[in-house]
Protein backbone atom coordinates (compact mmCIF):
# COMPACT_ATOMS: atom_id res chain seq x y z
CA UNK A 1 100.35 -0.44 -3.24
CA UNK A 2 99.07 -3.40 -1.25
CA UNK A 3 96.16 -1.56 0.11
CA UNK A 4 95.22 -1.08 -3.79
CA UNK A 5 95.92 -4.73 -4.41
CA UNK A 6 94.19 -6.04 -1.41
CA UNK A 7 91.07 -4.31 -2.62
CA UNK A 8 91.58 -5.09 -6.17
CA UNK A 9 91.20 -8.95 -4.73
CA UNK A 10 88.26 -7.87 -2.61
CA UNK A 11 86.62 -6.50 -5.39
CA UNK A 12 87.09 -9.51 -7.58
CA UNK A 13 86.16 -11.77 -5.21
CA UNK A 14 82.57 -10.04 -4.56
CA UNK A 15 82.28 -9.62 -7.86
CA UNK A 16 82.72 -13.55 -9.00
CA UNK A 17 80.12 -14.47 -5.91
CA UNK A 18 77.37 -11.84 -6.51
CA UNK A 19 77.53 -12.94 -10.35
CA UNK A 20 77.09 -16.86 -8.97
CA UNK A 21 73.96 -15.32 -6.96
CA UNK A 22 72.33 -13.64 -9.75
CA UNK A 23 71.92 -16.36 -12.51
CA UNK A 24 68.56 -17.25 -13.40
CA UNK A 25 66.31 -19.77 -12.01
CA UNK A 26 65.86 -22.12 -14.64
CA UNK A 27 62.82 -22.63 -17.14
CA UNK A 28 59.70 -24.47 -15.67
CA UNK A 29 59.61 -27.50 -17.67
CA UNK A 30 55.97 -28.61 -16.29
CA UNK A 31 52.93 -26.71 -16.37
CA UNK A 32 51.43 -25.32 -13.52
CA UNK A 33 48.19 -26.78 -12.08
CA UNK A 34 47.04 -24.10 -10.10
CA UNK A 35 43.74 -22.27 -11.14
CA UNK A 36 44.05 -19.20 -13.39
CA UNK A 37 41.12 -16.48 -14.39
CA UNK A 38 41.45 -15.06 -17.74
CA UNK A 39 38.93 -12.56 -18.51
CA UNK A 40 37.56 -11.88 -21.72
CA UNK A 41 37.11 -7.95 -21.25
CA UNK A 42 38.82 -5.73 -18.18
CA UNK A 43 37.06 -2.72 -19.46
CA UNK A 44 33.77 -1.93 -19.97
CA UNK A 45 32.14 1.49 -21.97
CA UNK A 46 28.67 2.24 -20.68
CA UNK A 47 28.98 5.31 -23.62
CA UNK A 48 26.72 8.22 -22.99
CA UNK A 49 23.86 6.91 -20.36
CA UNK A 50 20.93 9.14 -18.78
CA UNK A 51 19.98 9.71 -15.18
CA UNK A 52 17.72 6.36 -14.16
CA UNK A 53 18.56 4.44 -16.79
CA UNK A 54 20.39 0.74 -16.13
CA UNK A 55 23.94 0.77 -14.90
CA UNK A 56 24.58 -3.11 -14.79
CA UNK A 57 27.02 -4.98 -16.78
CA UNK A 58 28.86 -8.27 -16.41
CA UNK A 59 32.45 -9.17 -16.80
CA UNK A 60 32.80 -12.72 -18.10
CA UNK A 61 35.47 -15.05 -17.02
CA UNK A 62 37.25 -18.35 -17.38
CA UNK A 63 39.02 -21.07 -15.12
CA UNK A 64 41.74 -21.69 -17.61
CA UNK A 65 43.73 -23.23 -14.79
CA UNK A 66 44.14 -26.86 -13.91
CA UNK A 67 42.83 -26.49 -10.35
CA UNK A 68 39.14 -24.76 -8.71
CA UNK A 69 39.35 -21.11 -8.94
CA UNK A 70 37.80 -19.41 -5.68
CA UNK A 71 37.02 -15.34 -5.68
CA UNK A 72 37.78 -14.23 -2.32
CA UNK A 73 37.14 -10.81 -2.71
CA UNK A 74 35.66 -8.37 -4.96
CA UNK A 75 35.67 -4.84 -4.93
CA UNK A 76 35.04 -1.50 -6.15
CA UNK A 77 36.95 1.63 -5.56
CA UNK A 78 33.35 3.60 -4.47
CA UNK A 79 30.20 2.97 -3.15
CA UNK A 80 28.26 4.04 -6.04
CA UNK A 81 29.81 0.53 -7.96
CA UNK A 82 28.50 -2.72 -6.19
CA UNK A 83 29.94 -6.24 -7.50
CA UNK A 84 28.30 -8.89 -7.30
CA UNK A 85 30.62 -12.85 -7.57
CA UNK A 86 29.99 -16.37 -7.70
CA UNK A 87 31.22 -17.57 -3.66
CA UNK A 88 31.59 -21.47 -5.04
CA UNK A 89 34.95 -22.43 -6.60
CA UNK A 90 34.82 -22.48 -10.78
CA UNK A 91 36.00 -25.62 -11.66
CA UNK A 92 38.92 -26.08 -14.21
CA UNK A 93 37.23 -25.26 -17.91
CA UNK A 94 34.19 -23.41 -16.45
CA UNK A 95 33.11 -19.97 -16.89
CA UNK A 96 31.43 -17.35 -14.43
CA UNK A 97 30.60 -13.32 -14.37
CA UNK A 98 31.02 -10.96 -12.32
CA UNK A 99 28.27 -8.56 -11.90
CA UNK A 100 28.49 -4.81 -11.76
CA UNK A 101 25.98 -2.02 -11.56
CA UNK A 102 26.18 1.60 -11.52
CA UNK A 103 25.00 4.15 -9.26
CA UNK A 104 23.53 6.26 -12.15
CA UNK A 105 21.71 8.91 -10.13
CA UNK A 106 25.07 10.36 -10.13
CA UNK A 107 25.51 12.56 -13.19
CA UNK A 108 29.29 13.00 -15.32
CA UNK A 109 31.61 11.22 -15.74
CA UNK A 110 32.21 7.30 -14.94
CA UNK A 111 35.85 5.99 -14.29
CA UNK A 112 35.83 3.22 -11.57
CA UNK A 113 37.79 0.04 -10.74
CA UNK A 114 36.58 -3.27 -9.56
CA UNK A 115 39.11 -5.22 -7.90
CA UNK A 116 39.11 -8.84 -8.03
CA UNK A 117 41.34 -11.05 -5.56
CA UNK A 118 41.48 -15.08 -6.26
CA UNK A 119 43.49 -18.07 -5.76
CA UNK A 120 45.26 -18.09 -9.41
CA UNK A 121 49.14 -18.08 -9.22
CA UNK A 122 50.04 -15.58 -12.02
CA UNK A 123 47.08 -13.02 -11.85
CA UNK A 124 45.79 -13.79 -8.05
CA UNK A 125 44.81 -9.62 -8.15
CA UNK A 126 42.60 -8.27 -11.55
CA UNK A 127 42.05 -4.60 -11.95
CA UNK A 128 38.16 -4.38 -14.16
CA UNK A 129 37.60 -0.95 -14.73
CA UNK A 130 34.04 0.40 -16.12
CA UNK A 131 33.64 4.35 -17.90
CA UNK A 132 31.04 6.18 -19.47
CA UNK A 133 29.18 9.28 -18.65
CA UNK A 134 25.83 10.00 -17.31
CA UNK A 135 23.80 12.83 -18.37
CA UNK A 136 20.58 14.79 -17.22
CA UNK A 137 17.13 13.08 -18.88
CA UNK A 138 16.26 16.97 -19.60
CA UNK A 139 18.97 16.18 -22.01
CA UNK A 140 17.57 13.82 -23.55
CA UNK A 141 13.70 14.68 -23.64
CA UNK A 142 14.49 17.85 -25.31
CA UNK A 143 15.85 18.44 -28.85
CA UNK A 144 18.64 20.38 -29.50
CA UNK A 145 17.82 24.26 -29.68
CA UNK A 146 17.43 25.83 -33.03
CA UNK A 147 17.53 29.57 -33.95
CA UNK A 148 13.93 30.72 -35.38
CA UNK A 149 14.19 31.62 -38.81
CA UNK A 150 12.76 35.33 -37.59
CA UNK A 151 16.37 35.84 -35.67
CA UNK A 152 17.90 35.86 -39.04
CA UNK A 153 16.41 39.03 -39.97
């Protein structure tokens, strides 16, 4: 009977401390002034392209932060997807892109993610991701085949 009151007590006691531990940090009252990037698009649909054709796009972006924004890194999960980013710092309020193109000698299907690293607090790693789906020019030089109205007979 003690040994079940003695860690009854023990119980209670770890209990009362580990619920002490676990309350929440209180609300931020003040804003942050670090630098944050808010993008206006993390996706972007090339649709159907063809073989040669242009595989750039741009993902726009904004300093909505109170502090300079610096990209430290950018990159894509292939070689056939080169970024291109702004190396000076985007001031608080200013805008920027981030340039992507396309390997598009590479026929099917496009799924790729560009990774963007920064100094924001909240969001300091993006995930941009670009799809679509390249196709042969004979494809597209060539109307779709018809039967002749003399295999009907």
């Amino acid at each position: 009977m003690k040994k079940l009151l003695s860690l009854l007590g023990i119980c209670l006691v770890m209990g009362f401390s580990m619920q002490t531990y676990a309350q929440e940090a209180p609300a931020k009252t003040k804003k942050s002034k670090a630098p944050e990037i808010t993008f206006t698009a993390l996706e972007y649909d090339y649709g159907t392209i063809f073989v040669g054709e242009d595989g750039t796009c741009e993902f726009k972006f904004k300093n909505t932060g109170k502090e300079p924004l610096v990209l430290s890194n950018v990159y894509s999960s292939c070689g056939c997807t080169v970024p291109t980013w702004p190396k000076e710092a985007i001031m608080p309020g200013k805008t920027a892109t981030i340039g992507v193109k396309y390997d598009t000698k590479r026929i099917g299907v496009i799924n790729k993610k560009i990774t963007v690293i920064s100094n924001a607090e909240v969001n300091s790693k993006v995930e941009l991701h670009i799809k679509g789906n390249v196709k042969p020019k004979e494809e597209a030089e060539y109307p779709e085949k018809t039967k002749s109205p003399m295999q009907n007979k």
